[in-house]
Protein backbone atom coordinates (compact mmCIF):
# COMPACT_ATOMS: atom_id res chain seq x y z
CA UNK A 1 90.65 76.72 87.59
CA UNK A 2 88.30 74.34 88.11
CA UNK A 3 88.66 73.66 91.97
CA UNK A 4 89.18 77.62 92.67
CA UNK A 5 86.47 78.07 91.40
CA UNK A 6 84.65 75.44 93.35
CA UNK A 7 86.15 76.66 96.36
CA UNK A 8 84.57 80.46 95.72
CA UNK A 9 81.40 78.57 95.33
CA UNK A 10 81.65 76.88 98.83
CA UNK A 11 83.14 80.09 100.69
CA UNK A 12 79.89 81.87 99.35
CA UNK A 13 77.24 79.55 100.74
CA UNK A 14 79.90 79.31 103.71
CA UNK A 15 79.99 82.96 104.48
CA UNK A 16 76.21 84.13 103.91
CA UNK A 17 75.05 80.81 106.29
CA UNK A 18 77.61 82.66 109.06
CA UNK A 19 75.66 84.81 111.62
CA UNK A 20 77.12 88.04 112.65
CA UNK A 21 75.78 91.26 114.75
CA UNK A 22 73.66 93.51 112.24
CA UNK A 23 75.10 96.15 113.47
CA UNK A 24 78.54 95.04 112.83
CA UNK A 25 77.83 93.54 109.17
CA UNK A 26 77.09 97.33 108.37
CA UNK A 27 80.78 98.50 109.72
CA UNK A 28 82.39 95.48 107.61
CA UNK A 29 80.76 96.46 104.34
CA UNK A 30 81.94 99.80 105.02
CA UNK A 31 85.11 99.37 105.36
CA UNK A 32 85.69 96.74 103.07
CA UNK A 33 84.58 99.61 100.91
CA UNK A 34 86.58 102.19 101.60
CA UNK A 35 89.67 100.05 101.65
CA UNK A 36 88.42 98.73 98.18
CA UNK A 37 88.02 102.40 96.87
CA UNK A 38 91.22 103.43 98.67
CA UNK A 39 93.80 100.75 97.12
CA UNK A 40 91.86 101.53 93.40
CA UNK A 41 92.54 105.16 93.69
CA UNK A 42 96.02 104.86 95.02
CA UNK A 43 97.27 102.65 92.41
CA UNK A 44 96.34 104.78 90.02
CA UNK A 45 98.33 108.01 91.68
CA UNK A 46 96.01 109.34 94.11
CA UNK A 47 97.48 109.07 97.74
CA UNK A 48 95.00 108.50 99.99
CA UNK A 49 94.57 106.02 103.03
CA UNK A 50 91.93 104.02 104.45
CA UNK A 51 91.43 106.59 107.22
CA UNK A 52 90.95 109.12 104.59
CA UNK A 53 89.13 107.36 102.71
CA UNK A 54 86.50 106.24 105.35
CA UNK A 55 86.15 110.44 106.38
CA UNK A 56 85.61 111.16 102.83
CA UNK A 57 82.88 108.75 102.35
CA UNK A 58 80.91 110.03 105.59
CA UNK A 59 81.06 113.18 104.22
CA UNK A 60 83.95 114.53 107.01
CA UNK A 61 87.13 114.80 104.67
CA UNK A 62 90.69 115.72 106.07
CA UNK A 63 91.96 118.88 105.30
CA UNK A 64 94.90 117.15 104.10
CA UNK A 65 93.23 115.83 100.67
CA UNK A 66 92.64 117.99 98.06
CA UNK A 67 89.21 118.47 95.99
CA UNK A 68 90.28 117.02 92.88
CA UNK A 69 91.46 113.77 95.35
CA UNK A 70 88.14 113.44 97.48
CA UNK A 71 86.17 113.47 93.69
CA UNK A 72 88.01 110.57 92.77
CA UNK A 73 87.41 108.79 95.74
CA UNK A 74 83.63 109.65 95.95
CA UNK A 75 83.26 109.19 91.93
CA UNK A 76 84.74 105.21 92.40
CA UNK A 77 82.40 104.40 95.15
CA UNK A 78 79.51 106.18 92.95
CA UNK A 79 80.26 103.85 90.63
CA UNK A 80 80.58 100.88 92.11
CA UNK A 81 77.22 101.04 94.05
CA UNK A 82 75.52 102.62 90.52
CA UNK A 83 76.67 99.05 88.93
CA UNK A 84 75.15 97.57 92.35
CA UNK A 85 72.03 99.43 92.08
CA UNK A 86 71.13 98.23 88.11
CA UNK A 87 72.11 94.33 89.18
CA UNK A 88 69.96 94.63 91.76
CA UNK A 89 66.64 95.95 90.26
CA UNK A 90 67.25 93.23 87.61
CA UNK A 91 67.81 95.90 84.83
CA UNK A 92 71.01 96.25 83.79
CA UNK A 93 72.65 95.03 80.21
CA UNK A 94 76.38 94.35 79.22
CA UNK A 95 77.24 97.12 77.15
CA UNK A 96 78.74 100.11 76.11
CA UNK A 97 76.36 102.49 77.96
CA UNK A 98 77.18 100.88 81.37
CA UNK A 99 80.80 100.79 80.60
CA UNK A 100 80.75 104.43 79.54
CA UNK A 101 78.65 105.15 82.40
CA UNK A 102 81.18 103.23 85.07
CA UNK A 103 84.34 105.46 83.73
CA UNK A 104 82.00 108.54 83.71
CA UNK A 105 81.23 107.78 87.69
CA UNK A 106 84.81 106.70 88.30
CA UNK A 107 86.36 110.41 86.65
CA UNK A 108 83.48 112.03 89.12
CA UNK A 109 82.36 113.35 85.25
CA UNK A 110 85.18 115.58 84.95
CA UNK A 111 85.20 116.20 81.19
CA UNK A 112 88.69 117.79 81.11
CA UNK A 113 89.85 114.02 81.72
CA UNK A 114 87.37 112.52 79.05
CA UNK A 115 84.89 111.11 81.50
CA UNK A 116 81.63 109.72 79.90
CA UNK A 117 83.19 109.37 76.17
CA UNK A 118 85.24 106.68 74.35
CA UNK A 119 88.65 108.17 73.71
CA UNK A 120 89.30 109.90 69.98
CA UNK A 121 93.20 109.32 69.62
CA UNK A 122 95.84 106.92 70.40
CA UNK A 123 97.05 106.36 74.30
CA UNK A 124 99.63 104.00 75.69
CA UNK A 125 100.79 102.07 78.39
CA UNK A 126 103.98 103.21 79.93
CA UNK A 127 106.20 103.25 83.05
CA UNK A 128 106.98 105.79 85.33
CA UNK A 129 109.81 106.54 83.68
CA UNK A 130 108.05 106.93 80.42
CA UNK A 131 108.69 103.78 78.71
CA UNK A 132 106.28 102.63 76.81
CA UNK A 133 105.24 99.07 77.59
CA UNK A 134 101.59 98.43 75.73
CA UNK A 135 100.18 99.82 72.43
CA UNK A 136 96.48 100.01 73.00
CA UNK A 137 94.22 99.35 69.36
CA UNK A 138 93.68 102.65 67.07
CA UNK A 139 90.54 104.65 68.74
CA UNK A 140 88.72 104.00 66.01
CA UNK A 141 88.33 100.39 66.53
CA UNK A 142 87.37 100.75 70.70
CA UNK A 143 83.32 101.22 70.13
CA UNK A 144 83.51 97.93 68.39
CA UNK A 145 85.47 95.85 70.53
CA UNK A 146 83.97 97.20 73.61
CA UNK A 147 80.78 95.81 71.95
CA UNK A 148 81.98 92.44 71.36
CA UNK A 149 83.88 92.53 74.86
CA UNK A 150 80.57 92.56 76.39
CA UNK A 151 78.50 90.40 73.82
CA UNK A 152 80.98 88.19 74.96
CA UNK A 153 80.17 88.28 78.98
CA UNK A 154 76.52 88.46 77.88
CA UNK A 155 76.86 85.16 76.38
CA UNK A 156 79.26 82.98 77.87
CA UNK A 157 78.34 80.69 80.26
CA UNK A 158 81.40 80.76 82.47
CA UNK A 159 81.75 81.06 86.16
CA UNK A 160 81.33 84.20 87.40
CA UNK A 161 85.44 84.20 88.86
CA UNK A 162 86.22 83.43 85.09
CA UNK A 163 83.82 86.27 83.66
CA UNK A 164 85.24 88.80 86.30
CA UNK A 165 88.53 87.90 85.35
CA UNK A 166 88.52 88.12 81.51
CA UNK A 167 86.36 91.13 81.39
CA UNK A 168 88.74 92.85 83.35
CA UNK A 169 91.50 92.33 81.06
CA UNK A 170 89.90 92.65 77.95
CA UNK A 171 88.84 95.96 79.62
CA UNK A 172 92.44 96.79 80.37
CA UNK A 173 93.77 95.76 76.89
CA UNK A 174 91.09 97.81 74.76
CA UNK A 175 92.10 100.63 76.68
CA UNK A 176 88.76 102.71 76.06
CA UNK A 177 89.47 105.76 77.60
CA UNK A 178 91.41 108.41 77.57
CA UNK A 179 91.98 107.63 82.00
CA UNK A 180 90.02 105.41 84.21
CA UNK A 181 90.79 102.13 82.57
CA UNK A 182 91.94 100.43 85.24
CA UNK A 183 89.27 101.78 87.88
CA UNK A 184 87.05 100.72 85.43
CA UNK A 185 88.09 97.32 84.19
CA UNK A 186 88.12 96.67 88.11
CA UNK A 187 84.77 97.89 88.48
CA UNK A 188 83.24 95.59 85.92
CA UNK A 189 85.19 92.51 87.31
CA UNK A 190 83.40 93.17 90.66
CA UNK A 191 80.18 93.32 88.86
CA UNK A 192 81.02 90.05 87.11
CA UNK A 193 81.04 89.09 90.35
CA UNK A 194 77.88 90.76 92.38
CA UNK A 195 75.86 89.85 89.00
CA UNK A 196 77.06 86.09 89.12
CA UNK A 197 75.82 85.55 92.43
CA UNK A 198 78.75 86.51 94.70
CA UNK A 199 77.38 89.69 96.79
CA UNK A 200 79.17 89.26 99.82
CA UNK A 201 81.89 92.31 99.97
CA UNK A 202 84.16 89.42 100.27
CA UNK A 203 84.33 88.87 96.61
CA UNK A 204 83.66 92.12 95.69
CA UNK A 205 86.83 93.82 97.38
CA UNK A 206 89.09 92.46 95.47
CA UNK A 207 90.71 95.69 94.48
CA UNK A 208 92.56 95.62 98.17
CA UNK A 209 94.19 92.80 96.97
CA UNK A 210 95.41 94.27 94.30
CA UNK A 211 96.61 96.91 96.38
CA UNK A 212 99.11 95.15 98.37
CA UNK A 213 100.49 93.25 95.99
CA UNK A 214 100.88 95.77 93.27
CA UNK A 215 103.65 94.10 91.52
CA UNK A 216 102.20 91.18 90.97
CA UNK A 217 98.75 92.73 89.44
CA UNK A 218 101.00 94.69 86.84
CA UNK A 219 103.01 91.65 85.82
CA UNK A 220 99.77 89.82 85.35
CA UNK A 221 99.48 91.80 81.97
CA UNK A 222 102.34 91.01 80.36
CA UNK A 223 100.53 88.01 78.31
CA UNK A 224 98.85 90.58 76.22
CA UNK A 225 102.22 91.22 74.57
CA UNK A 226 103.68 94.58 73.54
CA UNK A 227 101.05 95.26 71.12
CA UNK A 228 97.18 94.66 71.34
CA UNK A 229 95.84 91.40 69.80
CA UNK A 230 92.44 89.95 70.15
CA UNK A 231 93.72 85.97 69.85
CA UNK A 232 96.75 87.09 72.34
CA UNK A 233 96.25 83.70 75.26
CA UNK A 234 95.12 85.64 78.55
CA UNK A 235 94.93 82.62 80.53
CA UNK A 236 97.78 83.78 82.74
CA UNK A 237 95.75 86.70 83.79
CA UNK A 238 92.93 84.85 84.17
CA UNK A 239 94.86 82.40 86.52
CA UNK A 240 96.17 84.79 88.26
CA UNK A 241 93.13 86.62 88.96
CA UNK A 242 91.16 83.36 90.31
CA UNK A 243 93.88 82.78 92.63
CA UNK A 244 93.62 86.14 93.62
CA UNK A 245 89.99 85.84 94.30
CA UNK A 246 90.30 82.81 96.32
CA UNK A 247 93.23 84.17 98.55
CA UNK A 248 91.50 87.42 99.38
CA UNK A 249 88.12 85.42 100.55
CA UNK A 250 90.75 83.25 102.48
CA UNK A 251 91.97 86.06 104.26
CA UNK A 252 88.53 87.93 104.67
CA UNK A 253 86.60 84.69 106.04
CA UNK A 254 88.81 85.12 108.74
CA UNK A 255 88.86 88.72 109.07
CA UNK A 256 85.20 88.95 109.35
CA UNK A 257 85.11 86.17 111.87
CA UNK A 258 88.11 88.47 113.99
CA UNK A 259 86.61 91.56 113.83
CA UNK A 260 82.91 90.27 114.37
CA UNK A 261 84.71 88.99 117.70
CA UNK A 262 86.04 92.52 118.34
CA UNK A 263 82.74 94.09 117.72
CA UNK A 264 80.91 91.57 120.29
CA UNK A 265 83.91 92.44 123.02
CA UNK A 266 83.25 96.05 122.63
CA UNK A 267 79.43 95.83 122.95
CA UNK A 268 79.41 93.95 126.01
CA UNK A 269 82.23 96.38 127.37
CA UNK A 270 79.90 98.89 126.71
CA UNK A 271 76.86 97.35 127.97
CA UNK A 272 78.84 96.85 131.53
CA UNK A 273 79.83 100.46 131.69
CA UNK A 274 76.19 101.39 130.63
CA UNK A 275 77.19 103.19 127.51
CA UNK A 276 75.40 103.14 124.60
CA UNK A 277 75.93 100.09 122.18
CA UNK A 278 76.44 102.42 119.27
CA UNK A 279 79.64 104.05 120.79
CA UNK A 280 81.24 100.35 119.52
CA UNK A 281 81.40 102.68 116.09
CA UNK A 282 84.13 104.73 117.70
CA UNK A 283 85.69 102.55 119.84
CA UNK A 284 86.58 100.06 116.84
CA UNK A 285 88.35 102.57 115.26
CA UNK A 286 90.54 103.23 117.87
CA UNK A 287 91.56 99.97 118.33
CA UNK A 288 93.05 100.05 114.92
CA UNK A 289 94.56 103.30 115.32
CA UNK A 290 92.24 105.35 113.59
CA UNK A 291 90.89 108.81 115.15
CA UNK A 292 87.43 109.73 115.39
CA UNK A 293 85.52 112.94 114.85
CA UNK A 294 82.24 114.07 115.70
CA UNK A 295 80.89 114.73 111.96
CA UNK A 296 82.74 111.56 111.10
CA UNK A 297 81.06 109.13 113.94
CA UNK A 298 77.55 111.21 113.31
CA UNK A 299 77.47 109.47 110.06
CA UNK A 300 78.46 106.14 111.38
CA UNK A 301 76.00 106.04 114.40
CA UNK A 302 73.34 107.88 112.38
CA UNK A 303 72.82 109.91 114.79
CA UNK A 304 72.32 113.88 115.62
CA UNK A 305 75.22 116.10 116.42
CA UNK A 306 74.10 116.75 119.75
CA UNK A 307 73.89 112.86 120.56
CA UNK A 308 77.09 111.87 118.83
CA UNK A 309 78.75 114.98 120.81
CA UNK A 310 77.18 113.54 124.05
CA UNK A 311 78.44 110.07 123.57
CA UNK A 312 82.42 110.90 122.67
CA UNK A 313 82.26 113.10 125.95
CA UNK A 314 80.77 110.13 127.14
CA UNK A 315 83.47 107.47 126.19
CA UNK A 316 86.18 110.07 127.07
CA UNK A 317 85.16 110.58 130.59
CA UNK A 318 85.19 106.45 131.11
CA UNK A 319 88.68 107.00 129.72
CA UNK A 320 87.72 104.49 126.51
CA UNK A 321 89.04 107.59 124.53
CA UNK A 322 91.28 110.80 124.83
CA UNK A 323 90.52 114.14 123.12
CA UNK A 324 92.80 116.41 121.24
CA UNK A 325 92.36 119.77 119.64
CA UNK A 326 89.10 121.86 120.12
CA UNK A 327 86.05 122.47 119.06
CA UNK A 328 85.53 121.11 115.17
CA UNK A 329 89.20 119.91 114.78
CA UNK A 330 88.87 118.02 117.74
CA UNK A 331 89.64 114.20 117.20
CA UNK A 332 89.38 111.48 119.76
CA UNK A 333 91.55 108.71 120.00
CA UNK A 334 92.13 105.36 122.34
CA UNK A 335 91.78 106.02 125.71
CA UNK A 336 93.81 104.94 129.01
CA UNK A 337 91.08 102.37 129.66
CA UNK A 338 90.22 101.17 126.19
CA UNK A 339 92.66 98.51 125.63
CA UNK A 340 93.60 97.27 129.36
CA UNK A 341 89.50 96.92 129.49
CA UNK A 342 89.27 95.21 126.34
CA UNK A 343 92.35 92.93 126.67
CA UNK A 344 90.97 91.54 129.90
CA UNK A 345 87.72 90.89 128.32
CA UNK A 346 89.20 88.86 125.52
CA UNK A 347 91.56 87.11 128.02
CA UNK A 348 94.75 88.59 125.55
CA UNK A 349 97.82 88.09 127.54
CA UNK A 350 99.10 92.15 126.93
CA UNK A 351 96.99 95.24 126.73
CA UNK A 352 98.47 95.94 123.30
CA UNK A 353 97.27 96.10 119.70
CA UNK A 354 99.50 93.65 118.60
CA UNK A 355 98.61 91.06 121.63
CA UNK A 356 94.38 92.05 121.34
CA UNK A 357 94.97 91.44 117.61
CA UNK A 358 96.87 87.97 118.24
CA UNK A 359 94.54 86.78 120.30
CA UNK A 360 91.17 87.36 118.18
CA UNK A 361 93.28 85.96 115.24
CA UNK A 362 93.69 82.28 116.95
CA UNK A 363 90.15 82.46 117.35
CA UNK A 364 88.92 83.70 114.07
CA UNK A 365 91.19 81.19 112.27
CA UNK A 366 89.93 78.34 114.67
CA UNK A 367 86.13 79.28 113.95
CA UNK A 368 87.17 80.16 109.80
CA UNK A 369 87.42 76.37 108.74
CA UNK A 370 88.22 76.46 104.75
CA UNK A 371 85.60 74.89 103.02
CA UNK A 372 86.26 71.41 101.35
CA UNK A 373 87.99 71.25 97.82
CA UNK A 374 90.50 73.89 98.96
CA UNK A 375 92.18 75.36 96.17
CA UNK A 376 96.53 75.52 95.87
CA UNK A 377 97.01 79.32 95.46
């Protein structure tokens, strides 16, 4: 792992030296957020989307997801910025208080699901169609090997992709809980992570990964055997999960440098139309396909309801968005003049997704140069 890891190393001085609107950094560490929370929760059972997820967060969920469903989804990003919050002030400890306190955020504290307490009887592993495929150790030996799980973090001196990746299976194997392992054990990885050094959402996201490539994160496991064992070899795992890291800050390098492109496009299409800058919130949704509501782009503009009600009329009569429905189940969505306007602007050959997308992608990837020491994933 030795050149993976130096690659991470060179994408992180790489991608905090790159210059990119303020404005727009905000909008990328949101939604590498939300699709961070949104993969988590849905491989664990809860069926959400990005879109969903992204409403949730700004306090303007769909209809469409239940309570118990938004709770999850607000508990997981509680507790990855709570994890966030300690690094940062300098204060926090490996140990079983924060990992307790992780799967208590992660649960939203629902105590009928055993958030906030080590689990009291046995648990295991199985498939969907009931098959059990890991025994987990006897609960009574889980407060001691969550202990010496993160003694060991605490004291290693291994790179922080390494760290990440072991805690997060040794998280996964102990099986402390009664649910939330996983959101958990992928928690503390990104905290490996954010504490080692690596604080750009780029290396903190890796749960969307995960997400779509769900059949390779499961199989990943299968070195621990059918049966816990503390000396079982995890470097599989651990392998896998370093190429993982290095493949999603591939991708995301040149994401960033795309969608920073996008963002610019819209702001000057703004600017020549004399519309307010922040309007670039909405309009970058739409280009993806996602609609727009006034609570929802209120909390992205941070702006009042009257303003954020005065803009989306705004954008709608320049024809950069249509409106259906009425009143507060009104939702606003690309308008006849949004992508013709920003396809010419771009110089995309079509005024299509596909051909706007296409076109920002050549130049991302262009402007994205892989740092030396590329790593074979």
């Amino acid at each position: 792992m030795t050149d993976a890891c130096a690659e991470l190393d060179a994408w992180a001085t790489q991608l905090d030296e790159r210059i990119v609107p303020h404005r727009w950094e905000g909008r990328l560490r949101r939604a590498l957020e939300a699709e961070a929370v949104a993969a988590s929760t849905r491989m664990e059972g809860v069926a959400v989307t990005v879109a969903d997820t992204l409403k949730i967060l700004a306090d303007d969920p769909p209809e469409a997801v239940s309570r118990e469903d938004r709770a999850l989804v607000v508990g997981y990003r509680d507790a990855t910025r709570f994890v966030q919050r300690r690094a940062d002030d300098g204060n926090l400890a490996w140990n079983r208080e924060l990992v307790v306190g992780v799967q208590d955020r992660v649960l939203a504290g629902e105590r009928g699901a055993g958030a906030g307490v080590l689990r009291s009887r046995a648990v295991w592993v199985s498939r969907a169609d009931g098959e059990v495929v890991f025994e987990t150790p006897d609960h009574e030996e889980v407060p001691t090997l969550v202990d010496d799980a993160c003694a060991q973090i605490d004291g290693s001196d291994w790179h922080p992709a390494i760290a990440a990746a072991w805690l997060h299976v040794a998280i996964a194997a102990i099986h402390p809980f009664r649910d939330g392992n996983g959101r958990t054990a992928r928690v503390l990885a990104s905290l490996a992570m954010y504490r080692g050094g690596f604080r750009h959402p780029a290396f903190t996201s890796l749960e969307e990964w995960w997400g779509r490539h769900p059949a390779g994160y499961y199989a990943s496991f299968a070195c621990l055997g059918p049966t816990f064992d503390r000396t079982a070899d995890v470097t599989p795992f651990v392998t896998s999960h370093v190429r993982a890291q290095v493949a999603q800050v591939r991708e995301l390098a040149v994401r960033q440098q795309r969608d920073g492109l996008l963002w610019v496009a819209l702001e000057n299409l703004l600017d020549e139309l004399t519309l307010p800058p922040r309007l670039a919130n909405a309009l970058y949704d739409s280009v993806f396909g996602r609609d727009v509501t006034t609570g929802y782009y209120r909390d992205l503009a941070d702006t009042s309801p009257a303003t954020a009600r005065n803009d989306l009329a705004a954008a709608r009569a320049a024809g950069l968005l249509a409106s259906e429905g009425r009143t507060r189940g009104r939702r606003y969505l690309p308008g006849p003049r949004l992508l013709p306007l920003l396809a010419k602007a771009i110089g995309a050959p079509e005024a299509t997704e596909l051909a706007i997308a296409a076109t920002l992608g050549r130049r991302a990837a262009d402007a994205a140069t892989p740092p030396p020491r590329a790593a074979q994933v």
